[in-house]
C-alpha atoms as a PDB file:
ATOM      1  CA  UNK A   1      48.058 -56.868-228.585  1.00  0.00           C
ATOM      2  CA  UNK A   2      45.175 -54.881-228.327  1.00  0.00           C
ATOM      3  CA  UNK A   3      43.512 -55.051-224.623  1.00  0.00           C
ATOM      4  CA  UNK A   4      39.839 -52.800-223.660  1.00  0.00           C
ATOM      5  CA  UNK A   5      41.409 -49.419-221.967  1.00  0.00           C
ATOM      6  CA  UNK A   6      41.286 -49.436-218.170  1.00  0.00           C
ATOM      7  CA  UNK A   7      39.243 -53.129-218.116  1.00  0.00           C
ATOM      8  CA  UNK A   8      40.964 -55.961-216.769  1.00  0.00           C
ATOM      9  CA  UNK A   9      42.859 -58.259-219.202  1.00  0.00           C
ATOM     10  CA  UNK A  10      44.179 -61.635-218.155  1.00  0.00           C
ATOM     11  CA  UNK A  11      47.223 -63.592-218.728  1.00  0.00           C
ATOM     12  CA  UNK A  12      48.657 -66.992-216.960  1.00  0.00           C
ATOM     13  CA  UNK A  13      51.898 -66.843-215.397  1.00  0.00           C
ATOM     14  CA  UNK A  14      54.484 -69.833-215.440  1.00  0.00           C
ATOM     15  CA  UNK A  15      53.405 -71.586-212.233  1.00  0.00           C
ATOM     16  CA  UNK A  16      49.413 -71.513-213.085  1.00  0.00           C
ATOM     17  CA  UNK A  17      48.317 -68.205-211.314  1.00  0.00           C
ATOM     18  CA  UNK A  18      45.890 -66.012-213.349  1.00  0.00           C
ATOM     19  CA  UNK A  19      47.228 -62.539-213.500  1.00  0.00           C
ATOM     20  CA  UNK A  20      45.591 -59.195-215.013  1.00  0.00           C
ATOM     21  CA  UNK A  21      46.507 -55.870-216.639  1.00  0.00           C
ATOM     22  CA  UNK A  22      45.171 -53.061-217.313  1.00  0.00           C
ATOM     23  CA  UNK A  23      45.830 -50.314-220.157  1.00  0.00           C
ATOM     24  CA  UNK A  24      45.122 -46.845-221.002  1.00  0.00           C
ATOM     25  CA  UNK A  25      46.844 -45.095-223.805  1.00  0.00           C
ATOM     26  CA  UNK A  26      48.118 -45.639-227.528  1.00  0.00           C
ATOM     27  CA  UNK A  27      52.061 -45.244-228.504  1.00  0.00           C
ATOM     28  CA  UNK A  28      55.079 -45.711-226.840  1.00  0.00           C
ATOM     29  CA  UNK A  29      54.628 -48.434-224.142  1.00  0.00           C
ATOM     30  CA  UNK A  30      55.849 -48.039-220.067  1.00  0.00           C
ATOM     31  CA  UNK A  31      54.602 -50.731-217.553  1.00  0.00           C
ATOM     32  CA  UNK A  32      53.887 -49.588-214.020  1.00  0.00           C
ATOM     33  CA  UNK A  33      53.848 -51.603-211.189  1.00  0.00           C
ATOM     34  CA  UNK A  34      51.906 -50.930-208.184  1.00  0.00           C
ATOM     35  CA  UNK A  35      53.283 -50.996-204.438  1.00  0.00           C
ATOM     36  CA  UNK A  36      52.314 -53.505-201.463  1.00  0.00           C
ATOM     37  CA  UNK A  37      48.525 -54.406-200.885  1.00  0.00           C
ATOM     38  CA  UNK A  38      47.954 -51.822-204.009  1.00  0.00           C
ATOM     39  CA  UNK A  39      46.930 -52.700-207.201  1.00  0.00           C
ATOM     40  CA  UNK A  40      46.890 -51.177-210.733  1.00  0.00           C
ATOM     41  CA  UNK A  41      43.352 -49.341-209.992  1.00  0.00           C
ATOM     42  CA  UNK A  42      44.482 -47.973-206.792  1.00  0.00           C
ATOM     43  CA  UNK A  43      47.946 -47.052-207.444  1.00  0.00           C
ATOM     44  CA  UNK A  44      48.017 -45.415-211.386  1.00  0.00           C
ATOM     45  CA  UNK A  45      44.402 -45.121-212.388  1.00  0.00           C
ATOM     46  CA  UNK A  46      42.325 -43.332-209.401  1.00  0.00           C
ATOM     47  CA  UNK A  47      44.555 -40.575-209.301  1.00  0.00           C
ATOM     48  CA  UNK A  48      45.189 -39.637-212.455  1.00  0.00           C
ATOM     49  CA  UNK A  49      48.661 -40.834-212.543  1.00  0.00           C
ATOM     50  CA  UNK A  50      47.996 -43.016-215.572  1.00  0.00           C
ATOM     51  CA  UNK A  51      46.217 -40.545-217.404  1.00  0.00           C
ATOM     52  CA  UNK A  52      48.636 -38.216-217.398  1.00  0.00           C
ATOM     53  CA  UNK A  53      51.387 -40.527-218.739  1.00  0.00           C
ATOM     54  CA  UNK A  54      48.983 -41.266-221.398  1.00  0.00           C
ATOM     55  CA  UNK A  55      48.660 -37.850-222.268  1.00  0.00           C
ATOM     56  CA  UNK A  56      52.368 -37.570-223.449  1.00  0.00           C
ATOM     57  CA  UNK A  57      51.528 -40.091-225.793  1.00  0.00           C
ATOM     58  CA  UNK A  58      52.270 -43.221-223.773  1.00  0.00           C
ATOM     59  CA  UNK A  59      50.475 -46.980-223.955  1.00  0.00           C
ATOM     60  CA  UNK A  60      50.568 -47.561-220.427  1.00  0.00           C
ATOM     61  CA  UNK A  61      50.052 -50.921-219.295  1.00  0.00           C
ATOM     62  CA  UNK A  62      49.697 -51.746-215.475  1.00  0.00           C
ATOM     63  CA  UNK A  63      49.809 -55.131-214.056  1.00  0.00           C
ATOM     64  CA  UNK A  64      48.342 -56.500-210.573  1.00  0.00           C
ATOM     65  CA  UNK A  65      50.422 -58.532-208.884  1.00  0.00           C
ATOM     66  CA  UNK A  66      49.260 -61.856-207.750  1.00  0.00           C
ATOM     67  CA  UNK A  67      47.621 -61.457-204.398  1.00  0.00           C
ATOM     68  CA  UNK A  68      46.714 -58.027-205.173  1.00  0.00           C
ATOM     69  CA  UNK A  69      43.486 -56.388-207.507  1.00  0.00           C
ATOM     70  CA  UNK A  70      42.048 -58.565-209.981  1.00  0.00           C
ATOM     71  CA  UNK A  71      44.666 -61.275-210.193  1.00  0.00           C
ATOM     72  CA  UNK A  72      44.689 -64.440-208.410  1.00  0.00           C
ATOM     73  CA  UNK A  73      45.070 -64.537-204.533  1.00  0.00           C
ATOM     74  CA  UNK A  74      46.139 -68.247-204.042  1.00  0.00           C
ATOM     75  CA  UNK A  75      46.482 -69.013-200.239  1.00  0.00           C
ATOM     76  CA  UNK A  76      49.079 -72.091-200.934  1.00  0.00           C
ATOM     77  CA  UNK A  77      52.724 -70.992-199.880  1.00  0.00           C
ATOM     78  CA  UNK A  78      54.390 -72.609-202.494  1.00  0.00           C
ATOM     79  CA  UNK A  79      52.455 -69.877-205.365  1.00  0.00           C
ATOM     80  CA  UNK A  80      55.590 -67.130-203.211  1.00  0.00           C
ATOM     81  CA  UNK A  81      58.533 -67.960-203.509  1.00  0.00           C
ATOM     82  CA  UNK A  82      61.435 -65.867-203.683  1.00  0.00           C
ATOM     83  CA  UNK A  83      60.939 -62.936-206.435  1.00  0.00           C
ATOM     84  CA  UNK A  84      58.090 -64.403-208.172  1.00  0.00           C
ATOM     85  CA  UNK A  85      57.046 -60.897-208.575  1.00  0.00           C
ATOM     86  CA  UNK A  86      59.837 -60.535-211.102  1.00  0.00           C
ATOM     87  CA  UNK A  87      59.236 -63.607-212.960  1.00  0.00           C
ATOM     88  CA  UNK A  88      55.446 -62.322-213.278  1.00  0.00           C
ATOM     89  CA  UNK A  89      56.338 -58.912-214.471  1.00  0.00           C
ATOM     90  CA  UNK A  90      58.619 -60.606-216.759  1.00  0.00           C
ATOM     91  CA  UNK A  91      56.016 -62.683-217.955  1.00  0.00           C
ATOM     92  CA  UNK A  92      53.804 -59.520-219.178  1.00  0.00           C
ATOM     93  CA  UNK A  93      56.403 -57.937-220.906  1.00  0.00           C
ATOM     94  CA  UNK A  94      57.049 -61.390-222.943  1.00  0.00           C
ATOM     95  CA  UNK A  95      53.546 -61.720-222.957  1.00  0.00           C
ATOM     96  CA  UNK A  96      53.100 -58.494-224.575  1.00  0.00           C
ATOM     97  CA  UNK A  97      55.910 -59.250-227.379  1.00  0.00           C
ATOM     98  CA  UNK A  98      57.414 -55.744-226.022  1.00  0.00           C
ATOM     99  CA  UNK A  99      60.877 -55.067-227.009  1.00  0.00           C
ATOM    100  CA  UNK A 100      61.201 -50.921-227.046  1.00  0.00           C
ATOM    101  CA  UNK A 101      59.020 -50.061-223.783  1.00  0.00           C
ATOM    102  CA  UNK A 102      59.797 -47.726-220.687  1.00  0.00           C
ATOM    103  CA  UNK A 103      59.013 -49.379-217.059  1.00  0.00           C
ATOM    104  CA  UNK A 104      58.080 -47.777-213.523  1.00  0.00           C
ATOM    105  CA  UNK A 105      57.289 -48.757-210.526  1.00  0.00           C
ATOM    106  CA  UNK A 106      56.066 -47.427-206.579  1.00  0.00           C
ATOM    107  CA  UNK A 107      57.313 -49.092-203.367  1.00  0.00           C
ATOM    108  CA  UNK A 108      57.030 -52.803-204.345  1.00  0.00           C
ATOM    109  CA  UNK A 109      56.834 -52.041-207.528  1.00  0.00           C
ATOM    110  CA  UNK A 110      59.673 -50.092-207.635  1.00  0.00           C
ATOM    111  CA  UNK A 111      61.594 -53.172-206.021  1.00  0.00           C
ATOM    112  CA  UNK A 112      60.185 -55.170-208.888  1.00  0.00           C
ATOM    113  CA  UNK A 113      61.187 -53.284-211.561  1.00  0.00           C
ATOM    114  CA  UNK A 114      64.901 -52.931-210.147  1.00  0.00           C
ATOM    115  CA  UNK A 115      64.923 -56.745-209.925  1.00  0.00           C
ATOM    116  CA  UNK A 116      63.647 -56.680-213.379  1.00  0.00           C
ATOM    117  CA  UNK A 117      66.577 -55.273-214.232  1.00  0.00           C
ATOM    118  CA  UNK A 118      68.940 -57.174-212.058  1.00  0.00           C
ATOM    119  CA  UNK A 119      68.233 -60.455-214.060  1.00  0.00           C
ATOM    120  CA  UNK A 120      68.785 -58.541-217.827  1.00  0.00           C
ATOM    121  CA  UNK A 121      65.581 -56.149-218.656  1.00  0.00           C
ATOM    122  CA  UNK A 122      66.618 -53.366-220.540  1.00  0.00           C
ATOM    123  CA  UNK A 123      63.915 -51.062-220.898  1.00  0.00           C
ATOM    124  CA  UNK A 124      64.687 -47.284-222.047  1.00  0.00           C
ATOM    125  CA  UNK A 125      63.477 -45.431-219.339  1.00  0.00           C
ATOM    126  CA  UNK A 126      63.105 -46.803-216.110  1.00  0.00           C
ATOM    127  CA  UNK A 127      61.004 -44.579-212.418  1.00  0.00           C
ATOM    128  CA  UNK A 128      61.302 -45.651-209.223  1.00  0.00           C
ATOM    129  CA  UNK A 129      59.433 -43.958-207.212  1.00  0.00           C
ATOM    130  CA  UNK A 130      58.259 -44.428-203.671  1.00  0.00           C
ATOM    131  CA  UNK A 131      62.417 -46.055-202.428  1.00  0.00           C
ATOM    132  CA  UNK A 132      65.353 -45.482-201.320  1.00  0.00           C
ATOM    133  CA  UNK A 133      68.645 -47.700-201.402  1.00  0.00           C
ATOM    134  CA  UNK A 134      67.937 -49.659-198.416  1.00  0.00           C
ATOM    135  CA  UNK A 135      64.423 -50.478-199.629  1.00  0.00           C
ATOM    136  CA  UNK A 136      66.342 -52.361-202.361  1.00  0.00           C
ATOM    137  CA  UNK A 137      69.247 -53.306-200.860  1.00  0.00           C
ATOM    138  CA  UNK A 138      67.556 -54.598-197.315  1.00  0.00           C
ATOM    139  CA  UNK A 139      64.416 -56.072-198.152  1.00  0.00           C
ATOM    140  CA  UNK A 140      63.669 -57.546-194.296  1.00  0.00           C
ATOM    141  CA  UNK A 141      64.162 -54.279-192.602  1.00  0.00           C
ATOM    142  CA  UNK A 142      60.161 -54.129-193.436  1.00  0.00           C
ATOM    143  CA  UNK A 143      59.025 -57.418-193.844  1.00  0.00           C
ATOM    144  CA  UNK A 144      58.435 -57.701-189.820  1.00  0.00           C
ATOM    145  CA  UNK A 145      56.190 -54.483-189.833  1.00  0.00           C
ATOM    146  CA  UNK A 146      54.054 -55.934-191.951  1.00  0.00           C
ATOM    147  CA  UNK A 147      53.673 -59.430-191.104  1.00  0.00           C
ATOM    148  CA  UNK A 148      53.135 -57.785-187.258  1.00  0.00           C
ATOM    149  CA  UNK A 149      50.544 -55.893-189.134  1.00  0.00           C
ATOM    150  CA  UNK A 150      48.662 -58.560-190.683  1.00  0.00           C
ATOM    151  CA  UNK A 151      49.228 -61.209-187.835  1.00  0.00           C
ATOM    152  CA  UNK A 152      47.575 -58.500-185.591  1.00  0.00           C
ATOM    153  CA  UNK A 153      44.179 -57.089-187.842  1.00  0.00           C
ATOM    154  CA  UNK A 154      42.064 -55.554-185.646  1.00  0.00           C
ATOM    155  CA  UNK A 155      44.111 -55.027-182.729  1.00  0.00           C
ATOM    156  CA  UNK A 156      46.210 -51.394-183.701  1.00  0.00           C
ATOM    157  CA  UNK A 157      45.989 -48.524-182.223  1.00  0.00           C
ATOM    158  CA  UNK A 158      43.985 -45.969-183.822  1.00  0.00           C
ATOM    159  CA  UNK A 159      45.542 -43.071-185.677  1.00  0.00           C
ATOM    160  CA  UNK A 160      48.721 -45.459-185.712  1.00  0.00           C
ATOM    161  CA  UNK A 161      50.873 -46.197-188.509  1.00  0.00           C
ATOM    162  CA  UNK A 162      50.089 -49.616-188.503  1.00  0.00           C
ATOM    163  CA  UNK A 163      46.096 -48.897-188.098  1.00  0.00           C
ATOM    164  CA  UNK A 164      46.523 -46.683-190.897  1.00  0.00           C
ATOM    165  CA  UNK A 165      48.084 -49.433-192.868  1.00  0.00           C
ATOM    166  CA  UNK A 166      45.260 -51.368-192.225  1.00  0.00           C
ATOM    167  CA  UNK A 167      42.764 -48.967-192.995  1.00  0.00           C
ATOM    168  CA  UNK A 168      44.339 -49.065-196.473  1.00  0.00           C
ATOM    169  CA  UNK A 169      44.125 -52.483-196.856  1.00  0.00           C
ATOM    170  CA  UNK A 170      40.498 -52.659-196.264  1.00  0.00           C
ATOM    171  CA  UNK A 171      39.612 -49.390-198.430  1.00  0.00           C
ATOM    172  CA  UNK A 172      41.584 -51.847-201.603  1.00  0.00           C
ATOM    173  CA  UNK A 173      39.997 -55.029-200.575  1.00  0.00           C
ATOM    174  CA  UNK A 174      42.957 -57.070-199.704  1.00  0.00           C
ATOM    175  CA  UNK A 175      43.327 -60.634-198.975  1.00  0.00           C
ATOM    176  CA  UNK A 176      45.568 -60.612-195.585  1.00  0.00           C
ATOM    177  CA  UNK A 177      46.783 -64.820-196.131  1.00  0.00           C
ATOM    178  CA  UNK A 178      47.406 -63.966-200.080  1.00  0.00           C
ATOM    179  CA  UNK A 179      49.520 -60.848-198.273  1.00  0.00           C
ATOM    180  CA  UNK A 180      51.206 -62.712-195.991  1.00  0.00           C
ATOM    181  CA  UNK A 181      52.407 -65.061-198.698  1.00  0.00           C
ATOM    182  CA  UNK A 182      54.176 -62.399-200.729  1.00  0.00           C
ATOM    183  CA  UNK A 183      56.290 -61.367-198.159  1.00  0.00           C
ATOM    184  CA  UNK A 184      57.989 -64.370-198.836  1.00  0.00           C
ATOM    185  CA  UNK A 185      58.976 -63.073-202.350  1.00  0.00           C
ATOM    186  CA  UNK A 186      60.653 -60.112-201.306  1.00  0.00           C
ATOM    187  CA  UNK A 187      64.198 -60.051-202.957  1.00  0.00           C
ATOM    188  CA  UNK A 188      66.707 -57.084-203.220  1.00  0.00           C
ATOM    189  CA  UNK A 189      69.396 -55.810-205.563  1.00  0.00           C
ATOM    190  CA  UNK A 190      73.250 -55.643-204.010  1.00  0.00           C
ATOM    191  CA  UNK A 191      74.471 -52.220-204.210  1.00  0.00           C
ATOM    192  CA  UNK A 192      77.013 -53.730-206.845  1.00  0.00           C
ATOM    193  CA  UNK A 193      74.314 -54.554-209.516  1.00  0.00           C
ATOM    194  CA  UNK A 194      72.387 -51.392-208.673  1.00  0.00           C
ATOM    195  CA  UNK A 195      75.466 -49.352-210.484  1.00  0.00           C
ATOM    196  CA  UNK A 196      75.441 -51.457-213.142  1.00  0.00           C
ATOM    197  CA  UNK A 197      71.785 -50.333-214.210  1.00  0.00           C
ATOM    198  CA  UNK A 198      73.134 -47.300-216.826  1.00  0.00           C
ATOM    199  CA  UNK A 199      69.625 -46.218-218.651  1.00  0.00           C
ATOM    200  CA  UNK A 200      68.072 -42.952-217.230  1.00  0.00           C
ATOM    201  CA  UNK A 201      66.335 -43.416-214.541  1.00  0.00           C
ATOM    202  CA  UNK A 202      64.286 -40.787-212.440  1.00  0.00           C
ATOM    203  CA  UNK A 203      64.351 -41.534-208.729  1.00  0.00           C
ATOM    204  CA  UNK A 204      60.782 -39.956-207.404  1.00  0.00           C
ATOM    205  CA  UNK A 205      59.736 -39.552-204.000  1.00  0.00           C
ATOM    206  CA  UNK A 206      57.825 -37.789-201.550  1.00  0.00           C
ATOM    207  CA  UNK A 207      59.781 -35.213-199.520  1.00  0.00           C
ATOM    208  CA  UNK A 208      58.406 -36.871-196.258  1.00  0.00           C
ATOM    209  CA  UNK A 209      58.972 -40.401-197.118  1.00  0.00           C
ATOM    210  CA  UNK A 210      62.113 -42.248-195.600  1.00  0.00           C
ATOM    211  CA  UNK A 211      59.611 -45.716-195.338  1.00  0.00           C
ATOM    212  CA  UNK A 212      62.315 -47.726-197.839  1.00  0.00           C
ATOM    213  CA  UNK A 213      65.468 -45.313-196.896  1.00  0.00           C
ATOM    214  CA  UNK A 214      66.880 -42.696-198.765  1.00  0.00           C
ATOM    215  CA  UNK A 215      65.730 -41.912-202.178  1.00  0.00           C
ATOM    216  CA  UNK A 216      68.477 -39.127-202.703  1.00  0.00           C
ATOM    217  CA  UNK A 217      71.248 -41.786-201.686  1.00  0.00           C
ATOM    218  CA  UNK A 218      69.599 -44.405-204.323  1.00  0.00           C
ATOM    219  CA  UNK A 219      69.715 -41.680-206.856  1.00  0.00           C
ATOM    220  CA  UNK A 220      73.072 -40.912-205.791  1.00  0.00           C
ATOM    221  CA  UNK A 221      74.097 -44.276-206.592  1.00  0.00           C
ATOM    222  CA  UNK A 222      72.785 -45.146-209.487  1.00  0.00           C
ATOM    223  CA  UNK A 223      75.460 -44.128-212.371  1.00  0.00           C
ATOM    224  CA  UNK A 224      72.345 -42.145-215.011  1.00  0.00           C
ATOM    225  CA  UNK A 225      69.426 -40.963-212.347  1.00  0.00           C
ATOM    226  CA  UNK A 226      67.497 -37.776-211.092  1.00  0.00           C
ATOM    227  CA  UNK A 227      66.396 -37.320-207.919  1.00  0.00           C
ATOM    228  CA  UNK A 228      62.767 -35.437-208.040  1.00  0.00           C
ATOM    229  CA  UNK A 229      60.557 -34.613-205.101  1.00  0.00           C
ATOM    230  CA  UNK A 230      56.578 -34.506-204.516  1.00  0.00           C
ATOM    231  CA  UNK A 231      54.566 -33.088-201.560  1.00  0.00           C
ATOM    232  CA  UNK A 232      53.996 -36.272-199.272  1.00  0.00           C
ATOM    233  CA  UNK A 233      55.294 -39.213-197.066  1.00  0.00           C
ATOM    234  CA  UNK A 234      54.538 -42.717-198.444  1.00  0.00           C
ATOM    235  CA  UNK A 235      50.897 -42.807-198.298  1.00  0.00           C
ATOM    236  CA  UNK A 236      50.137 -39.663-199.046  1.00  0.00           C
ATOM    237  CA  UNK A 237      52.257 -38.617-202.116  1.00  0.00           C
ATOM    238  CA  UNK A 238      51.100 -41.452-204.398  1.00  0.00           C
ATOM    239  CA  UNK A 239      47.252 -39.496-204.167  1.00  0.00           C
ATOM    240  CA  UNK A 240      48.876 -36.039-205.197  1.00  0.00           C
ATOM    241  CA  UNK A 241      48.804 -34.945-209.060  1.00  0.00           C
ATOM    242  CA  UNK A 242      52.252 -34.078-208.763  1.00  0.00           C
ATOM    243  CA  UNK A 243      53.118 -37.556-208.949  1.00  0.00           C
ATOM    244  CA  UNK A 244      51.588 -38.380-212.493  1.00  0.00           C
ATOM    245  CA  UNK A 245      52.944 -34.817-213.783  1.00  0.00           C
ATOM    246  CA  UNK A 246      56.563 -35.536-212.288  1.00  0.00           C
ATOM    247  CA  UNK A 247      56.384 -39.480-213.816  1.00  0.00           C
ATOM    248  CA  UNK A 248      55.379 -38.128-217.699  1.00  0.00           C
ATOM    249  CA  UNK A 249      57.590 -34.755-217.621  1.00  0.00           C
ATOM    250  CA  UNK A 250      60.279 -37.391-217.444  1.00  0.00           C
ATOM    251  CA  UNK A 251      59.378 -39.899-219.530  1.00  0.00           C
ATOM    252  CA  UNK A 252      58.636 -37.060-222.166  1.00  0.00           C
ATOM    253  CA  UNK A 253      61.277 -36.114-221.763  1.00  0.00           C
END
């Protein structure tokens, strides 16, 4: 299915919610999903992340979640529940009629796309970049920072994680109720199924970023993966090239 590079496409999930992609790119196709009050723009396009993937000779296609970019933002609890994410990015790929397709994801997304494989995905290649094995295997150890962000807007300290977080959120637009609602949908993988996921996977991460645990113990436990640094903690090493250049070296490769 042909979609306008880098405009946003649309597509209706299962419970009603409009969602949209985006694509840049012709041949082989990898999905990326974006991280937590992100979205496709932010995340894989305004860095050059996407572009550089592309370069390798990659379709890559890049969804916004619901609540997040140009998708729907519903404000009724009952459009969150429990891994919806999942069933959304599953949606695209069926969507999309892909079959033979590489997948990646940062942060959230990179909780998405393990979940993705969790309940039977089997794409060839699969990034997660941006988390470490408690980020997948503890999902509420930072679901209370960032409801106490978003309960509290207005009221951080400056120059404080949580202000910074905020400062984010209003640099990409974000809806703070739609937010709210997808905590609700976090969902993790048990250690047990994570060594069950056998396809190469590159675990990428910034060398100052411990925000969802240990990257090099995820890799670690993951029976086919490679642990690969960036410069950066969580916020900072999604905006460095070296990201895009560390994502297509490996799916090149």
């Amino acid at each position: 299915m042909a979609i306008s590079l880098a405009e946003p496409h649309y597509f209706t999930a299962g419970d009603g919610v409009r969602l949209a992609c985006r694509e840049v790119g012709a041949g082989r196709p990898v999905v990326l999903l974006h991280g937590y009050m992100s979205d496709s723009v932010t995340n894989w396009l305004r860095y050059g992340h996407a572009d550089a993937v592309a370069a390798k000779g990659f379709r890559v296609i890049m969804l916004d979640f619901r609540a997040h970019g140009s998708s729907d933002k519903p404000h009724n609890l009952d459009r969150y529940p429990r891994d919806i994410l999942t069933d959304d990015a599953l949606a695209l790929v069926n969507y999309l009629g892909l079959e033979d397709y590489d997948l990646g994801g940062y942060s959230l997304g990179a909780r998405t796309a393990s979940r993705m494989l969790a309940r039977g995905a089997r794409p060839g290649r699969v990034i997660l970049s941006g988390m470490g094995l408690e980020g997948l295997t503890d999902v509420d150890r930072r679901a209370g920072h960032f409801r106490g962000i978003l309960e509290n807007l207005g009221k951080h300290e400056r120059g404080s994680p949580a202000w910074m977080v905020e400062a984010f959120l209003k640099t990409t637009g974000g809806d703070p109720v739609a937010l709210l609602g997808i905590i609700n949908t976090f969902a993790g993988t048990p250690l047990e199924t994570l060594k069950t996921f056998t396809m190469p996977i590159q675990v990428l991460c910034g060398v100052e970023d411990e925000d969802n645990g240990s990257a090099p113990d995820l890799a670690a436990a993951l029976p086919n993966a490679v642990y690969a640094e960036v410069p950066g903690g969580h916020m900072s090493a999604v905006v460095k090239p070296e990201l895009g250049a560390a994502m297509a070296a490996f799916l090149a490769g």
